[in-house]
PDB file of N, CA and C in Angstrom:
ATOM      1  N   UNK A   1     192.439 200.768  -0.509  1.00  0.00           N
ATOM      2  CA  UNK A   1     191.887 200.040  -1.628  1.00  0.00           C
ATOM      3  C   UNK A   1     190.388 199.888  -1.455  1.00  0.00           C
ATOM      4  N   UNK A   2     189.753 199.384  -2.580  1.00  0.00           N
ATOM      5  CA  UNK A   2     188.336 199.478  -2.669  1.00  0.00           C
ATOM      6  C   UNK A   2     187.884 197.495  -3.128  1.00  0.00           C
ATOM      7  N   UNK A   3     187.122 197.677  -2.735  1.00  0.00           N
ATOM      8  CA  UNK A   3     186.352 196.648  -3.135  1.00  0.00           C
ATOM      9  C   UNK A   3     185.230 196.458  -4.017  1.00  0.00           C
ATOM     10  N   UNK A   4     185.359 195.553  -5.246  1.00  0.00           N
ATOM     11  CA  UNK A   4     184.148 195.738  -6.448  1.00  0.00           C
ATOM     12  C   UNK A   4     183.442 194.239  -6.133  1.00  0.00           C
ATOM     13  N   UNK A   5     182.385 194.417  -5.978  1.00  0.00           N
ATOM     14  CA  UNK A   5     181.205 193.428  -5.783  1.00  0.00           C
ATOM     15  C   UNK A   5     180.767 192.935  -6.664  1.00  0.00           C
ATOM     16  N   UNK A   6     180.731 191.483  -7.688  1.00  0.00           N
ATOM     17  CA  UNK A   6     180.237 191.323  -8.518  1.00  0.00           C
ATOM     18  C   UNK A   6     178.554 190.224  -8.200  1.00  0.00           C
ATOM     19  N   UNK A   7     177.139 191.169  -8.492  1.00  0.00           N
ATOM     20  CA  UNK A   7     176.113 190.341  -7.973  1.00  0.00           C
ATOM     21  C   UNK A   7     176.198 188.871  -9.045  1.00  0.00           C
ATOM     22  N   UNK A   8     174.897 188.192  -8.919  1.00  0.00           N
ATOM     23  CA  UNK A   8     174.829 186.932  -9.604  1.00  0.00           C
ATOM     24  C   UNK A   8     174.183 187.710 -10.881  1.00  0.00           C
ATOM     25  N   UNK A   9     173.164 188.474 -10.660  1.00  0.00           N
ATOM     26  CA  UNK A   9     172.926 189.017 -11.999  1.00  0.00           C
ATOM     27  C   UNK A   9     173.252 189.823 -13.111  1.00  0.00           C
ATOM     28  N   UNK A  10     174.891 189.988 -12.531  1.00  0.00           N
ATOM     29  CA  UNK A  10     175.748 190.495 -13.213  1.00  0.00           C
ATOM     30  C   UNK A  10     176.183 192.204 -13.382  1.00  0.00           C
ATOM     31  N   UNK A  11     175.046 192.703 -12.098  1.00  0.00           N
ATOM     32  CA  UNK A  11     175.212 194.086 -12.144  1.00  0.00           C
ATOM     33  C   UNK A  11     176.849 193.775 -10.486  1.00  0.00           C
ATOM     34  N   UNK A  12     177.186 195.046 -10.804  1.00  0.00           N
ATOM     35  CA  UNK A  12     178.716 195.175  -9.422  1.00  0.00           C
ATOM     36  C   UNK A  12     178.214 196.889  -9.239  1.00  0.00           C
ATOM     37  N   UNK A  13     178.620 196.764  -7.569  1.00  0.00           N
ATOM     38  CA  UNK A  13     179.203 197.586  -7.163  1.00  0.00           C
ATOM     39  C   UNK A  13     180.394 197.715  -6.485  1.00  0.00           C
ATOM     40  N   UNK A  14     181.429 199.150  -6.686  1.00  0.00           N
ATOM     41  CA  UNK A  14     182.721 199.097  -5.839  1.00  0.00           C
ATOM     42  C   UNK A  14     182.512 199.707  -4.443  1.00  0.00           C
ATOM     43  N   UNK A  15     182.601 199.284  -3.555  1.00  0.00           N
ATOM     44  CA  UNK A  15     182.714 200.200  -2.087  1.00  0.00           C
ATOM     45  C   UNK A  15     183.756 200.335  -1.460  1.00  0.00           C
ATOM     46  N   UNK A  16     183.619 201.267  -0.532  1.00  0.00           N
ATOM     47  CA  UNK A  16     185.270 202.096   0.089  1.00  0.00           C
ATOM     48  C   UNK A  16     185.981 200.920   0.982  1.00  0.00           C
ATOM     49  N   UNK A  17     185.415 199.829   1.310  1.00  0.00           N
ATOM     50  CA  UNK A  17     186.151 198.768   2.209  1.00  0.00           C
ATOM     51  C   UNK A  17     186.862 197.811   1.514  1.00  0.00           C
ATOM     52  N   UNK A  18     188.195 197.881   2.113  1.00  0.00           N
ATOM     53  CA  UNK A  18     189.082 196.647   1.342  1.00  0.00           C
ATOM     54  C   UNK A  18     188.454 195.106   1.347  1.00  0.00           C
ATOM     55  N   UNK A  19     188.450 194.159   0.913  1.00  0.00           N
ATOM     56  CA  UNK A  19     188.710 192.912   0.440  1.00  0.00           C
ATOM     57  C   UNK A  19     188.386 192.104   1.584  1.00  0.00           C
ATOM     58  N   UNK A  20     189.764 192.267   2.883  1.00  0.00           N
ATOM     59  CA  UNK A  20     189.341 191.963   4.205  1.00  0.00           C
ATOM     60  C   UNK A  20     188.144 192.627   4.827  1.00  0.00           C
ATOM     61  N   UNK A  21     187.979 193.686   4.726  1.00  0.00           N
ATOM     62  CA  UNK A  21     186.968 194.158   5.853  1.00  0.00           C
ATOM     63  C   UNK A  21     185.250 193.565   5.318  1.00  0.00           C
ATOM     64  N   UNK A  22     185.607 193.440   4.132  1.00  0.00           N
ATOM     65  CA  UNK A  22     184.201 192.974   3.522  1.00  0.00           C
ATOM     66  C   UNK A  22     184.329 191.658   4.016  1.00  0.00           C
ATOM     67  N   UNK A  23     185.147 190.682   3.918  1.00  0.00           N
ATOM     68  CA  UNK A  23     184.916 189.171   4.180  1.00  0.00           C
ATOM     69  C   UNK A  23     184.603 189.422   5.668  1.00  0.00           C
ATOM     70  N   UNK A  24     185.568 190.036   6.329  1.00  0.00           N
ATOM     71  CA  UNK A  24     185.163 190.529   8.184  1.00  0.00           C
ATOM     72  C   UNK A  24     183.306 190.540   7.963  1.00  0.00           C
ATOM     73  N   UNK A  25     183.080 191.504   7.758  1.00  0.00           N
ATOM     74  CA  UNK A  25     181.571 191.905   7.637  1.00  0.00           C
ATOM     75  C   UNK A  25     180.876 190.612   7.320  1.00  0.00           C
ATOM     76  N   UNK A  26     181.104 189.897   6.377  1.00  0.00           N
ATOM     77  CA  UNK A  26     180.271 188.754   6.294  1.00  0.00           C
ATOM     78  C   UNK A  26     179.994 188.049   6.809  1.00  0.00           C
ATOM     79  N   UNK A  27     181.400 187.687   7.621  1.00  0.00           N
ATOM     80  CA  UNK A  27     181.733 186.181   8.927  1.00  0.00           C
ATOM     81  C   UNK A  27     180.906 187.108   9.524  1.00  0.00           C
ATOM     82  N   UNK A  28     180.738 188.173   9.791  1.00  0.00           N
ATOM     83  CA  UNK A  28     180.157 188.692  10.995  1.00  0.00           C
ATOM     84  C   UNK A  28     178.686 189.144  11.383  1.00  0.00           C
ATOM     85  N   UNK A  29     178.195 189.473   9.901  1.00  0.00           N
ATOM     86  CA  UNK A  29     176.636 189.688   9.928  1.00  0.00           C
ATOM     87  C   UNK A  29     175.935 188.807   9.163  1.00  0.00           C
ATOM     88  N   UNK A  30     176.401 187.275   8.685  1.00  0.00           N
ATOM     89  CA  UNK A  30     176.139 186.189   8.247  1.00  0.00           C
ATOM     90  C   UNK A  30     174.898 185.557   9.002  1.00  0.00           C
ATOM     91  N   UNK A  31     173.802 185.473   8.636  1.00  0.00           N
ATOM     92  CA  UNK A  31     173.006 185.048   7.511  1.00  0.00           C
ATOM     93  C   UNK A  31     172.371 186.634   7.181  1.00  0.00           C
ATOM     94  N   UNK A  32     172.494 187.794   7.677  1.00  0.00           N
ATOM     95  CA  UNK A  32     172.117 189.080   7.702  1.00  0.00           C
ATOM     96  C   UNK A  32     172.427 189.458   6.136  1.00  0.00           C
ATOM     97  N   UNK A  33     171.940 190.556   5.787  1.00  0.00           N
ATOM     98  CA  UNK A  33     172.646 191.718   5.121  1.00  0.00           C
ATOM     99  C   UNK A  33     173.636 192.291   5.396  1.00  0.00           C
ATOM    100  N   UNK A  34     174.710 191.929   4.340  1.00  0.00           N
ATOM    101  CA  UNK A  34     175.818 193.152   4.873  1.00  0.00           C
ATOM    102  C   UNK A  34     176.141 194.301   4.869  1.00  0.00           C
ATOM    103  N   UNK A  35     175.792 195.063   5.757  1.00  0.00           N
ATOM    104  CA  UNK A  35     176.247 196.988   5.333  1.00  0.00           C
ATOM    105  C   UNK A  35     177.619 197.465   5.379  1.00  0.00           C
ATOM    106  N   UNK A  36     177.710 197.719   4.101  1.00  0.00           N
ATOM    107  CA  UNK A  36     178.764 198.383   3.817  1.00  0.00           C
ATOM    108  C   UNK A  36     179.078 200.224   3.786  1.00  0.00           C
ATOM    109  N   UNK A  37     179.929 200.796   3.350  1.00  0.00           N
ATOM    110  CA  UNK A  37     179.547 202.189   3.368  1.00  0.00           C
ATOM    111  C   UNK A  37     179.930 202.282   1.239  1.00  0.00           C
ATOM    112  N   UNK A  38     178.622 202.991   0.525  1.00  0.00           N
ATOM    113  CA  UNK A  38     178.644 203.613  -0.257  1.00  0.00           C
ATOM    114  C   UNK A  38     179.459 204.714  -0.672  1.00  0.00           C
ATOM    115  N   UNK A  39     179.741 205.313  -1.959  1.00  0.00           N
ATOM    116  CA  UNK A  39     180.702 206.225  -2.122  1.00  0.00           C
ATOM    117  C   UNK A  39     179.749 207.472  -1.237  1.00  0.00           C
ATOM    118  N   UNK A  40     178.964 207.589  -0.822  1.00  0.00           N
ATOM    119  CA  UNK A  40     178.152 208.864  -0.201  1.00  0.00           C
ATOM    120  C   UNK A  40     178.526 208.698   1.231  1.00  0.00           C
ATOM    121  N   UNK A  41     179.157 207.604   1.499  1.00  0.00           N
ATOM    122  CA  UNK A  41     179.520 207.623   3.281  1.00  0.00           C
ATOM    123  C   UNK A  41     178.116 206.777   4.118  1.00  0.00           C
ATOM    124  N   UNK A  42     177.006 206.763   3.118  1.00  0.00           N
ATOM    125  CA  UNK A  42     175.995 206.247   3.738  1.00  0.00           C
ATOM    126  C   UNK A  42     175.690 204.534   4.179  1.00  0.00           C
ATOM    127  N   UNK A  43     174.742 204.033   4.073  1.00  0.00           N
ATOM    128  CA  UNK A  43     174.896 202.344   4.330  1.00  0.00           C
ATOM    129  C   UNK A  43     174.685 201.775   2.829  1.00  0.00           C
ATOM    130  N   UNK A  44     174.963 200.331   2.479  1.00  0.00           N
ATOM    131  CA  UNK A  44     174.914 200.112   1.499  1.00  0.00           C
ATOM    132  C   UNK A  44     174.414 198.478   1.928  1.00  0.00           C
ATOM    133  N   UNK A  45     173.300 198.144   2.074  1.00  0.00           N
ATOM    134  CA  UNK A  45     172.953 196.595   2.079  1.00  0.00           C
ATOM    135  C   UNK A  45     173.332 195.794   1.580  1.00  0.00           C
ATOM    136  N   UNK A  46     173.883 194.909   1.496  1.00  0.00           N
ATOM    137  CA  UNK A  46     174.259 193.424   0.436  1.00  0.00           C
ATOM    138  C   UNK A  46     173.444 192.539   0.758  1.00  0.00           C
ATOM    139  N   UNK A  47     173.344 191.526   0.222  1.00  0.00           N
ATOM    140  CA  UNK A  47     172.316 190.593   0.978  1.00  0.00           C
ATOM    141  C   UNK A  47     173.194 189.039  -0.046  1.00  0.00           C
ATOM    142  N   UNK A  48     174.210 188.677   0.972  1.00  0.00           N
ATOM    143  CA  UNK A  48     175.249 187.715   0.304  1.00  0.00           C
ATOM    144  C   UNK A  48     175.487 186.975  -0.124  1.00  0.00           C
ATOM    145  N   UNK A  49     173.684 186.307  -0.529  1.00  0.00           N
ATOM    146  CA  UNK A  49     173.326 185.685  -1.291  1.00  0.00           C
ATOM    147  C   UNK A  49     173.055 185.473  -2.171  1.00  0.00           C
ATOM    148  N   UNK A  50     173.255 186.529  -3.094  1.00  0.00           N
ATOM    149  CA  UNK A  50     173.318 187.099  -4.225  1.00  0.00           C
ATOM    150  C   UNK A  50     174.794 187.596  -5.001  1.00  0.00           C
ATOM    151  N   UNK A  51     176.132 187.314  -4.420  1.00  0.00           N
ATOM    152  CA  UNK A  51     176.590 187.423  -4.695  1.00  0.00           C
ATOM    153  C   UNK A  51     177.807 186.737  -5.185  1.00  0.00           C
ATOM    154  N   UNK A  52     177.848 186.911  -6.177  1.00  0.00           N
ATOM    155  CA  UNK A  52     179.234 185.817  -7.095  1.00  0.00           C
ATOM    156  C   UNK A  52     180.505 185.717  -7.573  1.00  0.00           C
ATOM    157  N   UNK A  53     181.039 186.879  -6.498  1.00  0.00           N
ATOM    158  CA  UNK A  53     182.646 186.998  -6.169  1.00  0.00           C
ATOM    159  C   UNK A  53     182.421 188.905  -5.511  1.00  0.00           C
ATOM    160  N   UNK A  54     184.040 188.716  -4.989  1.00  0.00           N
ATOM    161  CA  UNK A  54     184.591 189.910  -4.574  1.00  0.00           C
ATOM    162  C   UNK A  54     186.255 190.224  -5.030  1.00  0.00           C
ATOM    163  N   UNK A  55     186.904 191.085  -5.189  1.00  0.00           N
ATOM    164  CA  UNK A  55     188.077 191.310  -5.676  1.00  0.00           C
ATOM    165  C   UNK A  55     188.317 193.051  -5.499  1.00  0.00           C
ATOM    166  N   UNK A  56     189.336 192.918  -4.587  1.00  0.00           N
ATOM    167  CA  UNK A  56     190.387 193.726  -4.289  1.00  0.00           C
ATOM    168  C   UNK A  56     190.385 194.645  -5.947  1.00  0.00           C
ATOM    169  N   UNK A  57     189.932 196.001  -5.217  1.00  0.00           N
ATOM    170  CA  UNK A  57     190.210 196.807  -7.031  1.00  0.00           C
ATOM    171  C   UNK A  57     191.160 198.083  -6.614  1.00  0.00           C
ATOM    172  N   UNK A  58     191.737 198.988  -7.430  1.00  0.00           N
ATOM    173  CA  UNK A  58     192.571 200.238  -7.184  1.00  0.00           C
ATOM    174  C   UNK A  58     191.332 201.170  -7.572  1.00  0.00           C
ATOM    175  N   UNK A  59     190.255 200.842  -8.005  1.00  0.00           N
ATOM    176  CA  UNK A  59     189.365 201.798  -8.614  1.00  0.00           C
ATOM    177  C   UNK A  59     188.566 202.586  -7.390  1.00  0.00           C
ATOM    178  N   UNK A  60     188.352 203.886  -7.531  1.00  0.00           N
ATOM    179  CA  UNK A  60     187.167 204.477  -6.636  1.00  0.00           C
ATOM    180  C   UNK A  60     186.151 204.256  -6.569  1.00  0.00           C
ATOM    181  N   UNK A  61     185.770 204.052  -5.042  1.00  0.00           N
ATOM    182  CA  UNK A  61     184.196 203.686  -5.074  1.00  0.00           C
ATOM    183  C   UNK A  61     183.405 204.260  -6.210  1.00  0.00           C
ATOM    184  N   UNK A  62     182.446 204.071  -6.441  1.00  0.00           N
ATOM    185  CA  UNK A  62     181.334 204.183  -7.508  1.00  0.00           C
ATOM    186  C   UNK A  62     179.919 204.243  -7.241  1.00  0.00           C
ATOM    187  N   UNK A  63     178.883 205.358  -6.979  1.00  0.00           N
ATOM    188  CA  UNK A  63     177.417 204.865  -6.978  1.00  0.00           C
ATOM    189  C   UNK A  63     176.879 203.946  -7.044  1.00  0.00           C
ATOM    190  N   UNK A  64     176.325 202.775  -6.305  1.00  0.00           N
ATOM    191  CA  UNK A  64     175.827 201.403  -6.417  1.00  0.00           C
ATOM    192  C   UNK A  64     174.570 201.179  -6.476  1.00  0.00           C
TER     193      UNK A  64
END
């Protein structure tokens, strides 16, 4: 499963990590940026303060 990111300003991205591994990542690089992996396999910054939910999607990652 994938995970869709919804920011505060209302733009989302989906990335290849489930639901758990993203909350993992947060507890874990908290107050940091979180890197995730992009549909390109590459890094994908979050910065988790900016963000205003997460939810478990069936959809394929997506360009972010």
């Amino acid at each position: 499963m994938s995970t869709r990111i919804v920011f505060d300003g209302g733009g989302e991205v989906i990335v290849a990590q489930d639901e758990a591994d993203v909350i993992h990542s947060v507890r874990r690089d908290h107050p940091n940026p979180v890197t995730l992996e992009s549909i390109t396999g590459g890094p994908l910054h979050i910065n988790w303060d900016h963000v205003a939910f997460v939810e478990e999607t069936l959809s394929t990652p997506e360009a972010g």
